[in-house]
Protein backbone atom coordinates (compact mmCIF):
# COMPACT_ATOMS: atom_id res chain seq x y z
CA UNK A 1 -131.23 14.96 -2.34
CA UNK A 2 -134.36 15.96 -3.70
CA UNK A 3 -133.37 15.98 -7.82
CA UNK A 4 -130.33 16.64 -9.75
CA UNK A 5 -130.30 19.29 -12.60
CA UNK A 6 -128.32 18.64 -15.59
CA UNK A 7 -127.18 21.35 -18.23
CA UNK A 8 -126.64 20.15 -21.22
CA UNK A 9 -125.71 21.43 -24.93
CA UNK A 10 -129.24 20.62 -25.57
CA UNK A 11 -131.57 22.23 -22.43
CA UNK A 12 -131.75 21.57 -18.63
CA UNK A 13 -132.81 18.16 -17.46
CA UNK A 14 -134.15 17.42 -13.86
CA UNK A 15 -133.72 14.03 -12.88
CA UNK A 16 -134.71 12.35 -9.46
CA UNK A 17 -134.24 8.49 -8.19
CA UNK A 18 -137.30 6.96 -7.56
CA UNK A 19 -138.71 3.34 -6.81
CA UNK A 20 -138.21 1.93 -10.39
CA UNK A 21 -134.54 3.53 -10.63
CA UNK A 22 -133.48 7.01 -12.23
CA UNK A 23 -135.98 8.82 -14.64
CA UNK A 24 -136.24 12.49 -16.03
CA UNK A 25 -138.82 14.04 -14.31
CA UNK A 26 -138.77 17.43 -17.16
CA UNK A 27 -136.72 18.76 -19.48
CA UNK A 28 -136.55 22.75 -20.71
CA UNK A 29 -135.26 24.93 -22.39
CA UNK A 30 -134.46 22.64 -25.54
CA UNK A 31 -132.52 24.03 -27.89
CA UNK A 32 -130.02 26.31 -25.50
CA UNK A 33 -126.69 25.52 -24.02
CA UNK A 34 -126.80 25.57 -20.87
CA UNK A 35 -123.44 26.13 -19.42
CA UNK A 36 -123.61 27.03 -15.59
CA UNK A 37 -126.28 26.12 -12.94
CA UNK A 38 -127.12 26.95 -9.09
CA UNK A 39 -129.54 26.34 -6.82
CA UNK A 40 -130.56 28.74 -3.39
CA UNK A 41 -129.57 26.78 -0.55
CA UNK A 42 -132.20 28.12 1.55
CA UNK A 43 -134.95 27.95 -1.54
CA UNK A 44 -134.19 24.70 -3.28
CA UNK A 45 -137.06 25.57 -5.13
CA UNK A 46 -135.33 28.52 -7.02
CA UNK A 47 -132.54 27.49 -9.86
CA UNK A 48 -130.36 29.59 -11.78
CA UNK A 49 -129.22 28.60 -15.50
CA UNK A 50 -127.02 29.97 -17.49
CA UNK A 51 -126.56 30.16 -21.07
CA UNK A 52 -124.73 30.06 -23.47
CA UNK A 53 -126.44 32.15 -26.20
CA UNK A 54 -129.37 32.61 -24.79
CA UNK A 55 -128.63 34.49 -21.33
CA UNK A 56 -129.36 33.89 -17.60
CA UNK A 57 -132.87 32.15 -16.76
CA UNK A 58 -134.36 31.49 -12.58
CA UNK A 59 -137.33 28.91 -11.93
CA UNK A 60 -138.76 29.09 -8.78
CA UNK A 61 -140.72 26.13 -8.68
CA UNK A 62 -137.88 23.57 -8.57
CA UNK A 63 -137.68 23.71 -12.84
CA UNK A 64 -141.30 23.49 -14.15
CA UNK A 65 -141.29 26.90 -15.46
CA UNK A 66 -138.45 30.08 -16.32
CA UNK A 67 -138.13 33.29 -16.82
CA UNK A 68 -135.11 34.98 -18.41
CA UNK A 69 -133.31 37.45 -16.41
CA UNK A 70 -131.79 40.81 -16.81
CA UNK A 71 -132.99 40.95 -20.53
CA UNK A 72 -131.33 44.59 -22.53
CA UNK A 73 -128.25 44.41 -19.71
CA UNK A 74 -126.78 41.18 -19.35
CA UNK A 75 -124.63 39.40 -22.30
CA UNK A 76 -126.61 36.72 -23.88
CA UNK A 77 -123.29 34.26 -23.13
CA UNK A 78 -123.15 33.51 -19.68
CA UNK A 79 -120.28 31.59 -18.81
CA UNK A 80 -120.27 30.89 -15.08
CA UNK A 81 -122.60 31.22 -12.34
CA UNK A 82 -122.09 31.79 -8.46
CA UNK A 83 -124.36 32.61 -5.24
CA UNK A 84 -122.78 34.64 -2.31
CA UNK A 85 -122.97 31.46 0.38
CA UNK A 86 -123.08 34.70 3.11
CA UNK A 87 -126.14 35.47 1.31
CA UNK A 88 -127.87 33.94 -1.76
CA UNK A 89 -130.18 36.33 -2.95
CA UNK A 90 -126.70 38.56 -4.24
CA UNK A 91 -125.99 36.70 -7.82
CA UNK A 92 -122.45 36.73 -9.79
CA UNK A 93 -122.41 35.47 -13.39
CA UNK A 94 -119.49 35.67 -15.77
CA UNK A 95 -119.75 36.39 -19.49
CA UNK A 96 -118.27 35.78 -23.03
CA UNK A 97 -116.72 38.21 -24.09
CA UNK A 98 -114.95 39.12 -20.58
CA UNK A 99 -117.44 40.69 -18.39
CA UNK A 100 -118.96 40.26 -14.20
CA UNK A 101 -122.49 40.96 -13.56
CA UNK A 102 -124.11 41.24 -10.10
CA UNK A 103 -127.03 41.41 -9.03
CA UNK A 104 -128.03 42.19 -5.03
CA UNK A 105 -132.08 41.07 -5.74
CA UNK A 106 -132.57 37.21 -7.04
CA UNK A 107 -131.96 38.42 -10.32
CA UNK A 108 -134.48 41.54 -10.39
CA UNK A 109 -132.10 44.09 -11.41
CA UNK A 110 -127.99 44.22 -11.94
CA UNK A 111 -125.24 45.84 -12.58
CA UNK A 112 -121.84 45.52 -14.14
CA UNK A 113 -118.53 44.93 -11.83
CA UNK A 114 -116.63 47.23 -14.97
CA UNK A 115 -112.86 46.49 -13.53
CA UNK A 116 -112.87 42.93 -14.57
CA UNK A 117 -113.90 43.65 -18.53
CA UNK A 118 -111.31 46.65 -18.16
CA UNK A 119 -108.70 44.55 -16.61
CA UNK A 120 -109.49 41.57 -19.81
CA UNK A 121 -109.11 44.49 -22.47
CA UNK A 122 -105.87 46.00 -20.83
CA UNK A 123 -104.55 42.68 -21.25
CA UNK A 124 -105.65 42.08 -24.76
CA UNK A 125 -107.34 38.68 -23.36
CA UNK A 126 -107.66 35.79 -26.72
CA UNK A 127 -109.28 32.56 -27.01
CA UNK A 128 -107.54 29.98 -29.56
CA UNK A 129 -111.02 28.86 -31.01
CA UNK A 130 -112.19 31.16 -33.18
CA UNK A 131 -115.30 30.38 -32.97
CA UNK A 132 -115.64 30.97 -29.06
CA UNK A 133 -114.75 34.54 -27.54
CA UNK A 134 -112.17 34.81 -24.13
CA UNK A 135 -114.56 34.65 -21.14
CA UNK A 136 -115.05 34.31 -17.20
CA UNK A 137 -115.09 30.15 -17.12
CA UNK A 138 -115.43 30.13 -12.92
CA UNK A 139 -116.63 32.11 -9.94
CA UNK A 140 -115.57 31.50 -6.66
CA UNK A 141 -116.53 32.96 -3.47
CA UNK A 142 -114.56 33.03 -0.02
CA UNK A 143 -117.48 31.13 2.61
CA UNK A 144 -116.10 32.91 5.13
CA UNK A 145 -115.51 36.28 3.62
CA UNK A 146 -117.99 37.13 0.73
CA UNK A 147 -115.75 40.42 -0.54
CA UNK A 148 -112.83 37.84 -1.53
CA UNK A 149 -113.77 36.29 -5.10
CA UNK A 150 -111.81 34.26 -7.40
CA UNK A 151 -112.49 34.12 -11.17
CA UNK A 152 -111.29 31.95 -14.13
CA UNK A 153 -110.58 33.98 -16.90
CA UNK A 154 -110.05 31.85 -20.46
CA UNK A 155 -107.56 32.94 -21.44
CA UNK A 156 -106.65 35.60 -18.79
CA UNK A 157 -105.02 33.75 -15.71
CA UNK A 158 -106.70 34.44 -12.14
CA UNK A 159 -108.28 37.29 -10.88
CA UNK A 160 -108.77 38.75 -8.01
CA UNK A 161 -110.77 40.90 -5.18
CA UNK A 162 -110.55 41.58 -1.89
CA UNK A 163 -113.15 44.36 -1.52
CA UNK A 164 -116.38 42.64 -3.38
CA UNK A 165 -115.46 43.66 -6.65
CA UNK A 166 -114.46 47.32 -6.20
CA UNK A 167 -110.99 46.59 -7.41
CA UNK A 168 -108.86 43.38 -9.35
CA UNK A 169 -105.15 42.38 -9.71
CA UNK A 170 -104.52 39.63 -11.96
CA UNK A 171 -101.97 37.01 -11.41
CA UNK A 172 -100.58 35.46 -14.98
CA UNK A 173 -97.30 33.76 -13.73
CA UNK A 174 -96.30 30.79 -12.63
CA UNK A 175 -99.98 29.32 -13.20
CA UNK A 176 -100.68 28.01 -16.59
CA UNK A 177 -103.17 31.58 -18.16
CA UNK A 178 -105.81 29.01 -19.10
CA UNK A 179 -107.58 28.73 -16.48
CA UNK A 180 -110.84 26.48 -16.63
CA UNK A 181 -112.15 26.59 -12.45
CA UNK A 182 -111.11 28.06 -9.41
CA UNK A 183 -112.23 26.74 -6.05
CA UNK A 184 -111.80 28.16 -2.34
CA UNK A 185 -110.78 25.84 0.11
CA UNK A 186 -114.13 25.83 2.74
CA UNK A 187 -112.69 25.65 5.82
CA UNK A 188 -109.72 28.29 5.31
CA UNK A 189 -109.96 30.98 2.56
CA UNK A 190 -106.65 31.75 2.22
CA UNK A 191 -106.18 28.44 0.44
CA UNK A 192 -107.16 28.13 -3.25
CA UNK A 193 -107.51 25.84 -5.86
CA UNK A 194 -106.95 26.31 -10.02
CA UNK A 195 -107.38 23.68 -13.04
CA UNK A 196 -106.00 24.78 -16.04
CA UNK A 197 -105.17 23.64 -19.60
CA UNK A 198 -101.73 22.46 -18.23
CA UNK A 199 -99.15 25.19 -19.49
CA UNK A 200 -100.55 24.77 -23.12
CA UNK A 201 -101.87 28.33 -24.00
CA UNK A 202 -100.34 31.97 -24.24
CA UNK A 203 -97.14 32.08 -21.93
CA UNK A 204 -96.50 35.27 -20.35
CA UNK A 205 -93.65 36.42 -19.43
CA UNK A 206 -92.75 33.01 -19.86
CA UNK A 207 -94.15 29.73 -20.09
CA UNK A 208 -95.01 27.59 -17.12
CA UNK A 209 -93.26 23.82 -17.78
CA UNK A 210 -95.75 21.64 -19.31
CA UNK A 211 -98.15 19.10 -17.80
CA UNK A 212 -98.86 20.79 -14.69
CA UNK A 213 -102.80 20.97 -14.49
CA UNK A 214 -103.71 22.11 -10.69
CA UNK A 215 -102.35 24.57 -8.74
CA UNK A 216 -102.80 25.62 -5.16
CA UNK A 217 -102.22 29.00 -3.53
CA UNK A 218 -102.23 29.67 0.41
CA UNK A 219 -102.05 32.94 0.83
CA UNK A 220 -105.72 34.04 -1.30
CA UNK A 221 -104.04 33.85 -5.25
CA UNK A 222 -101.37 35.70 -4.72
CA UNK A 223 -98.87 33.39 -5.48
CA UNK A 224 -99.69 29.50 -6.57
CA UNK A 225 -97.28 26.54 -6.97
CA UNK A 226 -98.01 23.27 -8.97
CA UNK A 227 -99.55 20.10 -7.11
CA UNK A 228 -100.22 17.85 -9.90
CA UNK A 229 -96.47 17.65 -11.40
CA UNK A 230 -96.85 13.82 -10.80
CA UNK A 231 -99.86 13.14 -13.17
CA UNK A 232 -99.81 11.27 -15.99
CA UNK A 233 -102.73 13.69 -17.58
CA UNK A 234 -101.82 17.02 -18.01
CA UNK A 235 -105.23 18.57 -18.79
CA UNK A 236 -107.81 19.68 -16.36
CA UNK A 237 -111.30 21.35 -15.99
CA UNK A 238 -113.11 20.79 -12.43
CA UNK A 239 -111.72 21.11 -9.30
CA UNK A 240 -113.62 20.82 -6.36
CA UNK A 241 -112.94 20.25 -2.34
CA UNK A 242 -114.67 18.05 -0.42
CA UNK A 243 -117.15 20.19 1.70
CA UNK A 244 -116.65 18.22 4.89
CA UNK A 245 -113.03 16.74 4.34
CA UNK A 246 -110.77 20.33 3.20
CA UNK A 247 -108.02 17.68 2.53
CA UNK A 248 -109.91 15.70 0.11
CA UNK A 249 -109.86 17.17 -3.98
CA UNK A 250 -111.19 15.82 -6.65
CA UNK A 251 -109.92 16.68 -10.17
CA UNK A 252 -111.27 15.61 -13.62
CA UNK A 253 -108.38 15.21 -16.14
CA UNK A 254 -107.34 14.50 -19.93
CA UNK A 255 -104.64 13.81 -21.43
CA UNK A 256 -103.11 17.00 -23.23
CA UNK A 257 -106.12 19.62 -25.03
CA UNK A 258 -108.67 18.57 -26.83
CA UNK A 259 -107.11 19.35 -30.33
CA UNK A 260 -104.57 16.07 -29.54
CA UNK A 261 -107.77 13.86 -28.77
CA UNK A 262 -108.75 13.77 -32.34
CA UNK A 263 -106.75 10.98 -33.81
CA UNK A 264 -106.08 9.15 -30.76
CA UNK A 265 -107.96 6.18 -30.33
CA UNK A 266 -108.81 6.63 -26.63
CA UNK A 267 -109.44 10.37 -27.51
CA UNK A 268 -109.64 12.27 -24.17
CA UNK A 269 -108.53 9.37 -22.25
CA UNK A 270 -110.58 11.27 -19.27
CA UNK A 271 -110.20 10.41 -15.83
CA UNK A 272 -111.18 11.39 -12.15
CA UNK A 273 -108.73 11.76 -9.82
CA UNK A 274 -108.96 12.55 -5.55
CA UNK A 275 -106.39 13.20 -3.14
CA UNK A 276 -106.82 12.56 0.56
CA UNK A 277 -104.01 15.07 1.65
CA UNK A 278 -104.77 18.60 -0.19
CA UNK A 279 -102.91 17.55 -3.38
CA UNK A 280 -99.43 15.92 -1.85
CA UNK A 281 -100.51 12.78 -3.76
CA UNK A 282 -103.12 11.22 -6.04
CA UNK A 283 -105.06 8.21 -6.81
CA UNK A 284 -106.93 7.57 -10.18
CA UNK A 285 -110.36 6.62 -8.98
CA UNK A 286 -111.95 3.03 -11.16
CA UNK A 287 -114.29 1.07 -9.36
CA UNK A 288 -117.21 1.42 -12.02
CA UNK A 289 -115.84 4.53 -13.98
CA UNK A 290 -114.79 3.50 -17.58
CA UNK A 291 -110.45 2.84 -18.31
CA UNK A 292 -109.74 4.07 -20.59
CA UNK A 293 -112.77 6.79 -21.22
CA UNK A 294 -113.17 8.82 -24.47
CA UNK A 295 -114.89 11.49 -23.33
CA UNK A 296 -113.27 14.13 -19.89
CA UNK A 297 -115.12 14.95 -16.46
CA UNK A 298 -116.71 18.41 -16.99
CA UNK A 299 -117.73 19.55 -13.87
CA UNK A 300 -118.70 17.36 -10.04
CA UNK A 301 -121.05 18.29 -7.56
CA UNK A 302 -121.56 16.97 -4.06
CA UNK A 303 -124.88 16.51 -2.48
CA UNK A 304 -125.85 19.25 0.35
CA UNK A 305 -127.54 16.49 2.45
CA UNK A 306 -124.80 13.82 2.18
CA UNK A 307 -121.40 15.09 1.46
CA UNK A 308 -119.94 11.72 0.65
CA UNK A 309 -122.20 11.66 -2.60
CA UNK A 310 -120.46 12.62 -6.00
CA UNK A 311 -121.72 13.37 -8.82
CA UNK A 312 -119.64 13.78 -11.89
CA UNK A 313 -121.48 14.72 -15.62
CA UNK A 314 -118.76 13.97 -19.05
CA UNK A 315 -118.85 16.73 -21.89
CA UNK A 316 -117.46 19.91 -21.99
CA UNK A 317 -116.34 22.04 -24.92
CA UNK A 318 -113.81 19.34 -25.76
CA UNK A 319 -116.35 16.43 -25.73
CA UNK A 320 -117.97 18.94 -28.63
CA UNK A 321 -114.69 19.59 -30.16
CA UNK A 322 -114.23 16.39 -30.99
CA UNK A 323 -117.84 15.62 -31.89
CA UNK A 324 -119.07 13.25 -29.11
CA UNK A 325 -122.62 13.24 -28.81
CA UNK A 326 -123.84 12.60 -25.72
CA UNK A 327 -122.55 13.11 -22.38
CA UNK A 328 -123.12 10.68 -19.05
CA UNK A 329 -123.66 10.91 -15.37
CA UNK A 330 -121.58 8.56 -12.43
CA UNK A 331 -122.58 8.49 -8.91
CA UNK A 332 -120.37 8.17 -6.21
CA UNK A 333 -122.19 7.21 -2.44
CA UNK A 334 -118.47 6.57 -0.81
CA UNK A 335 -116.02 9.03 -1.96
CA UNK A 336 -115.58 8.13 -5.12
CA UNK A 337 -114.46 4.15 -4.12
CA UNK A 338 -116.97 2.81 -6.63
CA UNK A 339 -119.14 4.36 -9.24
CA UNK A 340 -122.21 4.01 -11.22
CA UNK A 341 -123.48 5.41 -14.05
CA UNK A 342 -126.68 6.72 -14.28
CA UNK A 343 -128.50 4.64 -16.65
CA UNK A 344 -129.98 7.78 -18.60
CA UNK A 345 -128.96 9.49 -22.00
CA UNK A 346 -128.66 12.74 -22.28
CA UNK A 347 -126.48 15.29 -24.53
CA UNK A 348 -122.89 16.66 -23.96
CA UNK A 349 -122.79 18.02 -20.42
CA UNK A 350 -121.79 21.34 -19.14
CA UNK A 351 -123.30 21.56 -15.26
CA UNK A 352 -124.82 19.84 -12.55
CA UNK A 353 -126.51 21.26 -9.79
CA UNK A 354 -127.94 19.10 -6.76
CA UNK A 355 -131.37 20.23 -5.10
């Protein structure tokens, strides 16, 4: 690992680990939400941010200096963020309101994938915050096949394409409509992952049973089935597989939506959770990560040169709901055994992205 990149409600930060310990090396683009991050995996030099309000930005000098992308065509909310892993210069980024954007150049020029903002208006997609618009939340991207993707939609359900985009179905039943990532298992892409709100929002035709935050499909989202019936929390973001270990997931919880964490002393009561056998059981990870925690995992990255490295970064739209103000950093070197936190402040987080 070279640095980790933070996104923030308040800028992107890059922070490395030196002699003296862990120190922010820069920070940009103050004053923007920066919701979604990625790096080239070939270029580690070249990051991709997304915002929240103030549209996509690419440095390629490893985060000294950015330029703002697709300026006049893209929406100025991007919501998620993905590279093809077949080939990174061909860009995916998800908007508020309901839109896909790709781009085939780094960035230069793009175009719209129209079927999934067609698909959201056919189904009259909604968002139970006022404030905030329905939108793509995740991108996800077969390894092995690069026309397969996966979104998130919030609140839409799962959508998806076998033929890079050219056409959608949607799949709204049994999974829980509020979906918040979607993952593809990296060793076999018929095998997908989905954290959701836990059967909270929008039931259609009818409502999945409650508390039932991750579900897995195995044959490529056509059909999913609960694997998280057994958890105490029943309210999920990030999912993510281990890139080595397919059988190992880890899964950042809460318990019930943020609206319930207001009053409640522990307020999110957040937790991260793994499984060593694709979801047939779970174990609450402690070993240096706060019990109980007020604030919720928002999103986990592993590091490309040493898989066994975790990162996790606290925040989210419900850290903000319920007026946290900062968000925190744990890393894992062995699984997620033991923890530590990164002895840095920063603001509510939305993204990490390992270089």
């Amino acid at each position: 690992m070279q640095a980790l990149f933070v996104g923030t409600l308040d800028g992107v930060f890059k922070i490395f680990r030196g002699k003296q310990g862990w120190e922010i090396r820069s920070r940009n683009l103050a004053g923007l939400e920066v919701n979604a991050l990625a790096i080239h995996p070939a270029k580690r030099h070249v990051v991709y941010a997304g915002v929240r309000g103030g549209g996509l930005y690419r440095s390629e000098d490893g985060g000294a200096d950015w330029q703002q992308l697709g300026v006049g065509v893209l929406s100025d909310k991007i919501r998620a963020l993905a590279l093809d892993p077949a080939n990174p210069e061909i860009i995916y980024v998800g908007t508020e309101p309901p839109g896909l954007w790709k781009s085939e150049d780094g960035g230069a020029t793009w175009k719209e994938i129209a079927g999934v903002a067609k698909l959201a208006n056919e189904r009259k997609w909604t968002y139970p915050v006022p404030v905030i618009q329905p939108h793509i939340r995740s991108i996800a991207i077969d390894p092995g096949n690069s026309k397969k993707i996966c979104l998130a939609g919030q609140v839409g359900g799962v959508l998806l394409s076998e033929d890079g985009g050219g056409s959608w179905s949607d799949v709204r039943y049994p999974i829980d409509m509020d979906v918040h990532s979607v993952t593809f298992d990296p060793v076999g892409g018929t095998t997908l992952y989905a954290a959701t709100g836990g059967g909270e929002n929008f039931p259609d035709p009818t409502p999945p049973p409650k508390g039932r935050p991750l579900y897995r499909s195995r044959d490529g989202g056509k059909s999913w089935q609960s694997i998280s019936d057994g958890l105490a929390r029943t309210y999920a973001v990030p999912v993510r597989v281990h890139p080595v270990n397919s059988q190992m997931l880890f899964l950042g919880v809460a318990e019930e939506p943020p609206p319930f964490w207001l009053d409640r002393p522990t307020k999110a009561n957040g937790a991260i959770m793994r499984s060593a056998d694709g979801g047939g059981s779970w174990q609450q990870l402690a070993g240096g990560f706060p019990n109980p925690f007020e604030s919720m995992v928002e999103c986990i990255e592993f590091d490309p040169d040493s898989p066994d490295t975790v990162f996790l970064g606290t925040g989210g739209e419900g850290a903000r709901y319920i007026k946290l103000d900062k968000g925190e950093i744990f890393r894992s070197i062995d699984r997620g055994d033991s923890w530590e936190k990164i002895p840095l402040r920063f603001p509510i987080v939305y993204a990490l992205a390992v270089q």
